[in-house]
N, C-alpha and C. Protein backbone atom coordinates (compact mmCIF):
# COMPACT_ATOMS: atom_id res chain seq x y z
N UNK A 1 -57.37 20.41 92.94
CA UNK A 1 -56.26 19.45 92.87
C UNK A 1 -56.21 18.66 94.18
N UNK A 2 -56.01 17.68 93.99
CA UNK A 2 -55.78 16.40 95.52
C UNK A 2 -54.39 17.00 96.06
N UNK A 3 -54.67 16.59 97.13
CA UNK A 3 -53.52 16.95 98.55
C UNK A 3 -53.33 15.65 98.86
N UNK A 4 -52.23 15.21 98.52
CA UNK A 4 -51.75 13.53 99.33
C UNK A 4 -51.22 13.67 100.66
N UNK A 5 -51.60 12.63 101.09
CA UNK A 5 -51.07 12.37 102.67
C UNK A 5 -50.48 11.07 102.52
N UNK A 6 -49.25 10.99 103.67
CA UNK A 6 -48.90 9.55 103.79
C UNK A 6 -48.84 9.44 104.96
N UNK A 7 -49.61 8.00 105.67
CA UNK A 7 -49.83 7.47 106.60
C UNK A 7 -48.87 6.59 107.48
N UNK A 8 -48.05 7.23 107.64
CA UNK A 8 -46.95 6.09 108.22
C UNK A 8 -47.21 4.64 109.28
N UNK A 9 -48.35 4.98 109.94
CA UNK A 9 -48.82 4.01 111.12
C UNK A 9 -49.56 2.98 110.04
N UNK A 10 -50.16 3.61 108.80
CA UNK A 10 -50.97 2.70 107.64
C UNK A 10 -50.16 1.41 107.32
N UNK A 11 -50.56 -0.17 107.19
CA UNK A 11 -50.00 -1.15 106.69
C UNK A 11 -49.34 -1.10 105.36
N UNK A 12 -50.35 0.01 104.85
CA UNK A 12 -50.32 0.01 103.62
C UNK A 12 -48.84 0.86 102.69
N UNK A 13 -48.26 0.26 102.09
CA UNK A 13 -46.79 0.96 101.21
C UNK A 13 -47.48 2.53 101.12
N UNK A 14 -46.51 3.80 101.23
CA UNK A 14 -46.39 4.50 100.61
C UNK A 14 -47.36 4.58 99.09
N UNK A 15 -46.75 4.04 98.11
CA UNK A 15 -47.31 4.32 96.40
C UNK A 15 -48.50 4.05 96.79
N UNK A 16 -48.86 2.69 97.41
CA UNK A 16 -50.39 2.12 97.43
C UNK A 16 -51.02 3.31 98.12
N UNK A 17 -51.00 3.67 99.11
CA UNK A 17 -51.75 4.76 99.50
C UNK A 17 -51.89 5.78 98.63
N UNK A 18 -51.08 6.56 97.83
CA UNK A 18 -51.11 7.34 97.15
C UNK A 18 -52.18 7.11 96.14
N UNK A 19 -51.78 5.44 95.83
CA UNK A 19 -52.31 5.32 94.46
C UNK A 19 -54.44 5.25 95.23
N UNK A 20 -54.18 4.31 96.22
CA UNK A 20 -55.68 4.58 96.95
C UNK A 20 -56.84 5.74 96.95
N UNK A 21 -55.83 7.35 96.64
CA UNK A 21 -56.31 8.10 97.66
C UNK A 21 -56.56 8.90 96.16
N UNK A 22 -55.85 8.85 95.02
CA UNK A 22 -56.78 8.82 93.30
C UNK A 22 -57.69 8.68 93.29
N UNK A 23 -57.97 7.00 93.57
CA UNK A 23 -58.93 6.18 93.04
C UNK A 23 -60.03 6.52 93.90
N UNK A 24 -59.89 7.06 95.41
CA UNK A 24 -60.91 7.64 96.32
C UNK A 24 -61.24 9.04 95.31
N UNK A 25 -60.66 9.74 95.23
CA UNK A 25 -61.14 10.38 94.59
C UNK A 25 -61.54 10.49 93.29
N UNK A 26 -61.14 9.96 92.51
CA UNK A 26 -62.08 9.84 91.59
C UNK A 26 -63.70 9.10 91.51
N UNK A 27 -63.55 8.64 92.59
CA UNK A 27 -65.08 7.94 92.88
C UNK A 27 -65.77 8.88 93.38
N UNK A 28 -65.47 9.64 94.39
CA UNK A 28 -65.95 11.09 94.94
C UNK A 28 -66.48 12.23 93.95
N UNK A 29 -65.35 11.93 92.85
CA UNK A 29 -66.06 13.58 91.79
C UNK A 29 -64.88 14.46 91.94
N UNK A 30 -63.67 13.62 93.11
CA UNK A 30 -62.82 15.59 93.50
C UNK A 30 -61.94 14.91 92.40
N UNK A 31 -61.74 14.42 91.57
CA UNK A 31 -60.66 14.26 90.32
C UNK A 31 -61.48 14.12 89.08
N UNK A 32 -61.44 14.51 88.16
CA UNK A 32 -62.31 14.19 86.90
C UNK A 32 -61.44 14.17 85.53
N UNK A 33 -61.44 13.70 84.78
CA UNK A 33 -60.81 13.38 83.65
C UNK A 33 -60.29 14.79 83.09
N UNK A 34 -58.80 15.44 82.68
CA UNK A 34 -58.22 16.53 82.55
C UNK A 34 -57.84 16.96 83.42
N UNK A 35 -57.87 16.64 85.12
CA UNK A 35 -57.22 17.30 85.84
C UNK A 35 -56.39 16.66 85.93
N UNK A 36 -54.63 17.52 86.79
CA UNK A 36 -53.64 17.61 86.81
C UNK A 36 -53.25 16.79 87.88
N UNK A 37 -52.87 15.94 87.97
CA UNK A 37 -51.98 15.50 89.74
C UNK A 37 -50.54 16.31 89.92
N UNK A 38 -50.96 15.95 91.53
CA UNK A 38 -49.86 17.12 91.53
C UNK A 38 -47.86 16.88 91.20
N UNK A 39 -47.59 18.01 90.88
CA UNK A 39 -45.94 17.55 90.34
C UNK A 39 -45.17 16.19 91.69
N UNK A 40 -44.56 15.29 90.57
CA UNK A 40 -43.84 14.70 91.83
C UNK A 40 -42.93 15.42 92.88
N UNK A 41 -42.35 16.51 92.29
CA UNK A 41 -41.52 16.76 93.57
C UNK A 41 -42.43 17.66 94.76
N UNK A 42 -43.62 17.78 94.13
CA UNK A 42 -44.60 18.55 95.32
C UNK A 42 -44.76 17.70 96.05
N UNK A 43 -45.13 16.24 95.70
CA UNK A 43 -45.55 15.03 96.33
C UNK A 43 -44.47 14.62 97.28
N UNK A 44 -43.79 14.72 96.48
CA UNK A 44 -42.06 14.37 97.87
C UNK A 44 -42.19 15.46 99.20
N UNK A 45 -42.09 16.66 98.61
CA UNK A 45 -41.88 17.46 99.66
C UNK A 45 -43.25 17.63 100.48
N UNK A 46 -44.05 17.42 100.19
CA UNK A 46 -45.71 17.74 101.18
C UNK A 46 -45.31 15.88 102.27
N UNK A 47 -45.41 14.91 101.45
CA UNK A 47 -45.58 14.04 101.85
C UNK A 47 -44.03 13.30 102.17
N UNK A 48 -43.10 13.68 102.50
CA UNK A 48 -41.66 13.56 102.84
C UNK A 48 -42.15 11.88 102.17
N UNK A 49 -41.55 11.81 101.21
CA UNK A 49 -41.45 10.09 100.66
C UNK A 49 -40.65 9.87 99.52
N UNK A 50 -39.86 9.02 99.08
CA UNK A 50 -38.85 9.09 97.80
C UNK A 50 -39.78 9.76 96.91
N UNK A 51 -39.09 10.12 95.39
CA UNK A 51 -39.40 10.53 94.29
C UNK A 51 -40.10 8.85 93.60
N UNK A 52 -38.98 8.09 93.90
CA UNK A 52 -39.61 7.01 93.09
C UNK A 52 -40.42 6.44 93.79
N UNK A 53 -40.73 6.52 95.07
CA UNK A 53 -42.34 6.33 95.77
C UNK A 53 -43.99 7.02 94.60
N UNK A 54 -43.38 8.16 94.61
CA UNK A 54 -44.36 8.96 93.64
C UNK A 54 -44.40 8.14 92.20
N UNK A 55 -43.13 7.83 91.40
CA UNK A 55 -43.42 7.54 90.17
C UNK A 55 -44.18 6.24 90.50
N UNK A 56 -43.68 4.76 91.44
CA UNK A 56 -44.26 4.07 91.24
C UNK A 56 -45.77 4.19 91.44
N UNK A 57 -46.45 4.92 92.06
CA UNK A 57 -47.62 4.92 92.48
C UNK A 57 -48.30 5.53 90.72
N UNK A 58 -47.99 6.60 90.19
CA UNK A 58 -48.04 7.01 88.86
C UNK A 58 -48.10 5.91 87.99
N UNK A 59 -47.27 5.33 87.88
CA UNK A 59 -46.75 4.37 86.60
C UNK A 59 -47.82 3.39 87.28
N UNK A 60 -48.62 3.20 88.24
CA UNK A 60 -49.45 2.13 88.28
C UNK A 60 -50.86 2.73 87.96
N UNK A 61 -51.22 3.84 88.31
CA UNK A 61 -52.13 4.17 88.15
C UNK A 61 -52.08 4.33 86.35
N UNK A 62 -51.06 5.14 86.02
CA UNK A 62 -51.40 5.10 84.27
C UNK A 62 -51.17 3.27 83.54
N UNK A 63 -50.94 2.49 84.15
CA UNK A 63 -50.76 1.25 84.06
C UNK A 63 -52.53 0.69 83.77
N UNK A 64 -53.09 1.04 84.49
CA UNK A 64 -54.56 0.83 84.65
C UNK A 64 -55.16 1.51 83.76
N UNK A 65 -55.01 2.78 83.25
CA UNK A 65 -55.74 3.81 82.59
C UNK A 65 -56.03 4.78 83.07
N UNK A 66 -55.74 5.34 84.39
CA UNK A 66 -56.22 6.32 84.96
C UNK A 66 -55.43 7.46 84.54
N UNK A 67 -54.59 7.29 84.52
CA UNK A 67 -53.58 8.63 84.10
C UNK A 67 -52.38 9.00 83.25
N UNK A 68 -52.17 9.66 82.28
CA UNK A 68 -51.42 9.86 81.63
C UNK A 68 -50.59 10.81 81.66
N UNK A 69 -49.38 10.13 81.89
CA UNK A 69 -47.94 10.97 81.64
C UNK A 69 -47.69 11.85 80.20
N UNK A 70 -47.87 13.16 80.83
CA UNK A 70 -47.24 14.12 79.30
C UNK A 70 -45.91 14.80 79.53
N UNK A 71 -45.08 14.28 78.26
CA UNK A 71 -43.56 15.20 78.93
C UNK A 71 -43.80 16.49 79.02
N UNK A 72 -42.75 17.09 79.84
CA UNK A 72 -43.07 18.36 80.63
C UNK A 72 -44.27 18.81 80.54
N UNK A 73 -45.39 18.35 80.76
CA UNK A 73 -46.86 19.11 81.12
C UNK A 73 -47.11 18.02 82.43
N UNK A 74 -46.84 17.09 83.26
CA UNK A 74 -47.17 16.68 83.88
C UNK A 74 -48.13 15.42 83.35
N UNK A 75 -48.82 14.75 85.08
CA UNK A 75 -49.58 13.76 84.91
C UNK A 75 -51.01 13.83 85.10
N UNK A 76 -51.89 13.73 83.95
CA UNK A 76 -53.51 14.04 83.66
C UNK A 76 -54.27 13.18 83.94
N UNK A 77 -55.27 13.00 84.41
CA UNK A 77 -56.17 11.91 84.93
C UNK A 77 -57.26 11.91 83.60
N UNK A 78 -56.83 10.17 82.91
CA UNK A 78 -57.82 10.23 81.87
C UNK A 78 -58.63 9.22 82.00
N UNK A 79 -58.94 8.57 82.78
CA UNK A 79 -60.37 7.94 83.22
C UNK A 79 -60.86 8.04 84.23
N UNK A 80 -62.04 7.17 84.61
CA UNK A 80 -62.65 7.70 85.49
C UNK A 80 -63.18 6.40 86.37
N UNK A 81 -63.65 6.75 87.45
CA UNK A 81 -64.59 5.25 88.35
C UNK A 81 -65.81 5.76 89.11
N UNK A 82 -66.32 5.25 89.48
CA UNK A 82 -67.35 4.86 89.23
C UNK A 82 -68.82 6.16 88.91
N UNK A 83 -69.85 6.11 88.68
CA UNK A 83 -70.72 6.73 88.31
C UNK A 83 -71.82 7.36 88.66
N UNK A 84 -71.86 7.85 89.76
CA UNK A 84 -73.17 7.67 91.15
C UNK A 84 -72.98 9.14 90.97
N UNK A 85 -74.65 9.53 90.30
CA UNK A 85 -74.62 11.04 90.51
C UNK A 85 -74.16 11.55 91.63
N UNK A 86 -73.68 13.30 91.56
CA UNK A 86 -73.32 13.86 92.59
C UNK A 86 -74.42 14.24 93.55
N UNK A 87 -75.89 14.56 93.69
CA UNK A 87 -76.53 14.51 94.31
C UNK A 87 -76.80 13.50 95.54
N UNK A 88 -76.84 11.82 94.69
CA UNK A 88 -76.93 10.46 95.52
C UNK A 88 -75.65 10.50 96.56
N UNK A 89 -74.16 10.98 95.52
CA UNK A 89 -73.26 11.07 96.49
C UNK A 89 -73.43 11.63 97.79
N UNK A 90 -73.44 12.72 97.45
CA UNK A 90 -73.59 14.12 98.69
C UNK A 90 -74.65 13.70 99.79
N UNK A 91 -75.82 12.82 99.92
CA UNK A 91 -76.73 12.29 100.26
C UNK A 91 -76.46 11.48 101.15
N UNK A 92 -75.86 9.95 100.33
CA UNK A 92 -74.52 9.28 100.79
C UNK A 92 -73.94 9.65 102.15
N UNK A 93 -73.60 10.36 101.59
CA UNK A 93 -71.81 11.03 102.67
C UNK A 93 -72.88 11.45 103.53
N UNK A 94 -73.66 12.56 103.69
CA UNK A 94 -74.53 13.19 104.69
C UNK A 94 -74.82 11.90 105.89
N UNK A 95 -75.29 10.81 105.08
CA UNK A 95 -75.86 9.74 105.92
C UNK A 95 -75.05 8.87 106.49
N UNK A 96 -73.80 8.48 105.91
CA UNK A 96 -72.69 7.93 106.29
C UNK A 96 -71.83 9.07 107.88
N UNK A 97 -72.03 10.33 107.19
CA UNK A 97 -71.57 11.61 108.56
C UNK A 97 -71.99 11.31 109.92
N UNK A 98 -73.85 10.92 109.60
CA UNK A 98 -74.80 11.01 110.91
C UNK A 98 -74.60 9.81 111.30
N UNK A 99 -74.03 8.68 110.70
CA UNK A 99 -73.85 7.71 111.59
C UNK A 99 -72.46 7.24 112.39
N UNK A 100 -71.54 8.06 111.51
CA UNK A 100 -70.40 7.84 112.14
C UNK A 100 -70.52 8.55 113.48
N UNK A 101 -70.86 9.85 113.79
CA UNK A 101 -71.46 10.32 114.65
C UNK A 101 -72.07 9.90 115.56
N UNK A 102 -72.74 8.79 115.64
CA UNK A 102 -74.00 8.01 116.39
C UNK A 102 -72.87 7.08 116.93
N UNK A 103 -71.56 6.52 115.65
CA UNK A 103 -70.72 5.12 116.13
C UNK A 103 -69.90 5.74 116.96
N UNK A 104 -69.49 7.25 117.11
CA UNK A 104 -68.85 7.49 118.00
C UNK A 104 -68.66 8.11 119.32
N UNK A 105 -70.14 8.43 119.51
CA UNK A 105 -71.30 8.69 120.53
C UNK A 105 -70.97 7.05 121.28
N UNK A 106 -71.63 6.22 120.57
CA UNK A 106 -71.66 4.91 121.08
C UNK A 106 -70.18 4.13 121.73
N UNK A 107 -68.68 4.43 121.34
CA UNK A 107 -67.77 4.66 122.23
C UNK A 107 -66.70 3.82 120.71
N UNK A 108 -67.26 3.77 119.46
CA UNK A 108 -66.05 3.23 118.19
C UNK A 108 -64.85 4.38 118.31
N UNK A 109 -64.01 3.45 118.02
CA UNK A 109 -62.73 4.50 117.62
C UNK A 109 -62.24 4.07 115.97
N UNK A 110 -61.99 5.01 115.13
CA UNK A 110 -61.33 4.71 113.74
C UNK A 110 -61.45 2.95 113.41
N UNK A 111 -60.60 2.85 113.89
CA UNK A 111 -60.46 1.28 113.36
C UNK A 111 -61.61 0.36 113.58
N UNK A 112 -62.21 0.82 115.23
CA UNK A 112 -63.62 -0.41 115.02
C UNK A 112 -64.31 -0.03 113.91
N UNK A 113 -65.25 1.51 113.78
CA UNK A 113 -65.08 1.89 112.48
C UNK A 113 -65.17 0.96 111.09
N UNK A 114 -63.84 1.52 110.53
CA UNK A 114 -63.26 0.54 109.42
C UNK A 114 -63.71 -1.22 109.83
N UNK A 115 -63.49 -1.70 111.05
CA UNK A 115 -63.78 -3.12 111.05
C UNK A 115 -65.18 -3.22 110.53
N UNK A 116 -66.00 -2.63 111.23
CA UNK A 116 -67.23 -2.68 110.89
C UNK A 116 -67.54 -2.79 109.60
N UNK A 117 -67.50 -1.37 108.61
CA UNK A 117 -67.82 -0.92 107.21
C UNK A 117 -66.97 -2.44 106.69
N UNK A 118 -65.60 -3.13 107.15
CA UNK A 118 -65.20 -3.96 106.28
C UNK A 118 -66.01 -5.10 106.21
N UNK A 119 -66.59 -5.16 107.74
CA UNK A 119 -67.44 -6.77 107.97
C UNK A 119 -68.83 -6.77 107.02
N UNK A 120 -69.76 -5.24 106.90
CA UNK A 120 -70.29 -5.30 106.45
C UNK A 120 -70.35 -5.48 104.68
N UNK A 121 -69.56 -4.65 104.57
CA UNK A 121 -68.63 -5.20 103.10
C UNK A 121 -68.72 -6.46 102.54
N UNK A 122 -68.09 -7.52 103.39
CA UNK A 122 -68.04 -8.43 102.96
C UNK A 122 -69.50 -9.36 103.62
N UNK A 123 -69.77 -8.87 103.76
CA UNK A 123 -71.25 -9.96 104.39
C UNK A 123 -72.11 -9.23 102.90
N UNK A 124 -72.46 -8.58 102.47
CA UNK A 124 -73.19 -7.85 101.29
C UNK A 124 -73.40 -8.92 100.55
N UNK A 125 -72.12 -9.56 99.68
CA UNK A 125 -72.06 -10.65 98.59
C UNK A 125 -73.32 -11.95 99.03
N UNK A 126 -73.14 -11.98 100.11
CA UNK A 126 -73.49 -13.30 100.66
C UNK A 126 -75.05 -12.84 101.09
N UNK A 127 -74.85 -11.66 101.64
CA UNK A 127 -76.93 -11.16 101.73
C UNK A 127 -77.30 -11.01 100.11
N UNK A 128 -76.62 -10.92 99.56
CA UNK A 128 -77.63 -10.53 98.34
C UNK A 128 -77.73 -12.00 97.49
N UNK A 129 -76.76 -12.43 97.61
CA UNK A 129 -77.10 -14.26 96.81
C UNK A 129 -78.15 -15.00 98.01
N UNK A 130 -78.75 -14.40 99.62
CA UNK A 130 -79.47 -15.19 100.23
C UNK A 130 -80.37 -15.07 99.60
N UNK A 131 -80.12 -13.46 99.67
CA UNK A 131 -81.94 -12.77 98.87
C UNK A 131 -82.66 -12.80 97.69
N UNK A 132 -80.99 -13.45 97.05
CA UNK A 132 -81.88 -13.81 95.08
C UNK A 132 -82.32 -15.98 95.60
N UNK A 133 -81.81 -16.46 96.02
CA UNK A 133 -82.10 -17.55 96.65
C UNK A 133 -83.51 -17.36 96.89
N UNK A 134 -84.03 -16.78 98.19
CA UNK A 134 -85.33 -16.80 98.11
C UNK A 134 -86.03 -16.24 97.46
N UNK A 135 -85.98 -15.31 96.85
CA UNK A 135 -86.76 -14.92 95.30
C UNK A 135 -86.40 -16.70 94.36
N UNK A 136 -86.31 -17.20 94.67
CA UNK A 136 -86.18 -18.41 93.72
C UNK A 136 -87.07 -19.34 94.01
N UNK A 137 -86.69 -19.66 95.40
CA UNK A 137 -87.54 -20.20 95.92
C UNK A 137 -89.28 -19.69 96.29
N UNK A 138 -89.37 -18.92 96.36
CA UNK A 138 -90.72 -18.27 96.48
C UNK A 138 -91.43 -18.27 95.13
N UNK A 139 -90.84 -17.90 94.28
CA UNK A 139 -90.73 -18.37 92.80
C UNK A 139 -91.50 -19.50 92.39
N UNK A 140 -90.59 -20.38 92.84
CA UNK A 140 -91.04 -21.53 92.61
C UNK A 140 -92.47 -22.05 93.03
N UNK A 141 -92.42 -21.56 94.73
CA UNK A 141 -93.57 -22.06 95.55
C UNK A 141 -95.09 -21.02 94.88
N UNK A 142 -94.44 -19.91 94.41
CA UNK A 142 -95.90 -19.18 93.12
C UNK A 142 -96.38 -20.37 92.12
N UNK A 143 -95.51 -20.56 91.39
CA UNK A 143 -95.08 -21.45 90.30
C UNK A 143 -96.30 -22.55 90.56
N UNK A 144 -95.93 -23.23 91.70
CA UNK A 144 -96.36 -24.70 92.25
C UNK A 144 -98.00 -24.69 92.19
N UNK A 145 -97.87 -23.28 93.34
CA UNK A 145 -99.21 -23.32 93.86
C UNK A 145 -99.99 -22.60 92.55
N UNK A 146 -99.77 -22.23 91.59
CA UNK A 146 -100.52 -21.74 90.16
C UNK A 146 -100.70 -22.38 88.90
N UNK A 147 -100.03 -23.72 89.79
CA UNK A 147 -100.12 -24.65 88.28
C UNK A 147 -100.83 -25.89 88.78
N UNK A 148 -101.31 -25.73 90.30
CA UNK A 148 -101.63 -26.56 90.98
C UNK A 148 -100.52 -28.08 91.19
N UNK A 149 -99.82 -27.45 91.54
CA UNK A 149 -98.39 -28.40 91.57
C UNK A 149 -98.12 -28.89 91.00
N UNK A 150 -97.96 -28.60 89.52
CA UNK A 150 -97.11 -28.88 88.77
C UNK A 150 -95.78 -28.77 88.51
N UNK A 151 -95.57 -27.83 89.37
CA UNK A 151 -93.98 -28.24 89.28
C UNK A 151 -93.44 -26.11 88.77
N UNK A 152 -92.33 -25.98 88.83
CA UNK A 152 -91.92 -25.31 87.91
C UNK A 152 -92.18 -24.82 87.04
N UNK A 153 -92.00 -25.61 86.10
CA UNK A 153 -91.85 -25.77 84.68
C UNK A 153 -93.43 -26.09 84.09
N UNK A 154 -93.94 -26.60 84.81
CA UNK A 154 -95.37 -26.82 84.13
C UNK A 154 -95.03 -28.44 84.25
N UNK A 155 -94.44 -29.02 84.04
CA UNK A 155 -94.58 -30.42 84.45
C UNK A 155 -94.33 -30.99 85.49
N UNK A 156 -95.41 -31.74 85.60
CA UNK A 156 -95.78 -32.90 87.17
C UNK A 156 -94.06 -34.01 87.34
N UNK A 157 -94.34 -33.35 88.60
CA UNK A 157 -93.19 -34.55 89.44
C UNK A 157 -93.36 -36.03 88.58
């Protein structure tokens, strides 16, 4: 069963974190479709936060599909995200461990960290449309030089 934490120094609302720290886990493997989240008033009292902090974070997540409210049996996690065997995972994480390790050898604290993983994040979209770009272009320049410049398509400029 997940153990919630709430981050008070975090930007982030209460529910949203909660609802975050699901969806982390269910990408991980530690939640899987039939398990239980834990009762709201456990959630109040572990994580000192309203009751209706807990439902809203609930009512969004079963909003999405992730989880379903059963009267008095609690709330069940009935879907799932994403799909990355547990082996690749565990692999993953190992390699992600040894470098955080290395970033903090090197003098990162948490947040440079996170800056980083975010910068790289978002630079990804943009390396991978460079890299289908030149597969296009190289493409082409096969193309050219095999048709004896003809072009593309097979037809002359």
């Amino acid at each position: 069963m997940i153990e919630f934490h709430v981050d008070r120094a975090d930007g982030l609302p209460a529910y949203a974190q909660l609802v975050r720290q699901v969806r982390e886990a269910l990408r991980l493997g530690v939640l899987r479709p039939g398990d239980r989240l834990p009762a709201v008033r456990d959630v109040v009292v572990s994580c000192t936060v309203n009751a209706n902090t807990v439902l809203k974070a609930y009512k969004e997540l079963e909003h999405v599909g992730l989880v379903e409210a059963r009267q008095g049996s609690g709330t069940f996690v009935t879907g799932s995200l994403g799909a990355v065997d547990p082996h690749d995972m565990a692999r993953l994480r190992s390699g992600l461990a040894r470098w955080v390790v290395e970033a903090r050898r090197a003098g990162l604290e948490d947040e440079d960290v996170k800056a980083l993983v975010t910068a790289v994040l978002a630079e990804e979209p943009a390396a991978a449309d460079r890299a289908a770009a030149e597969r296009v272009t190289d493409g082409r320049a096969a193309a050219e030089r095999a048709t004896g410049g003809a072009g593309w398509h097979g037809v002359r400029a």
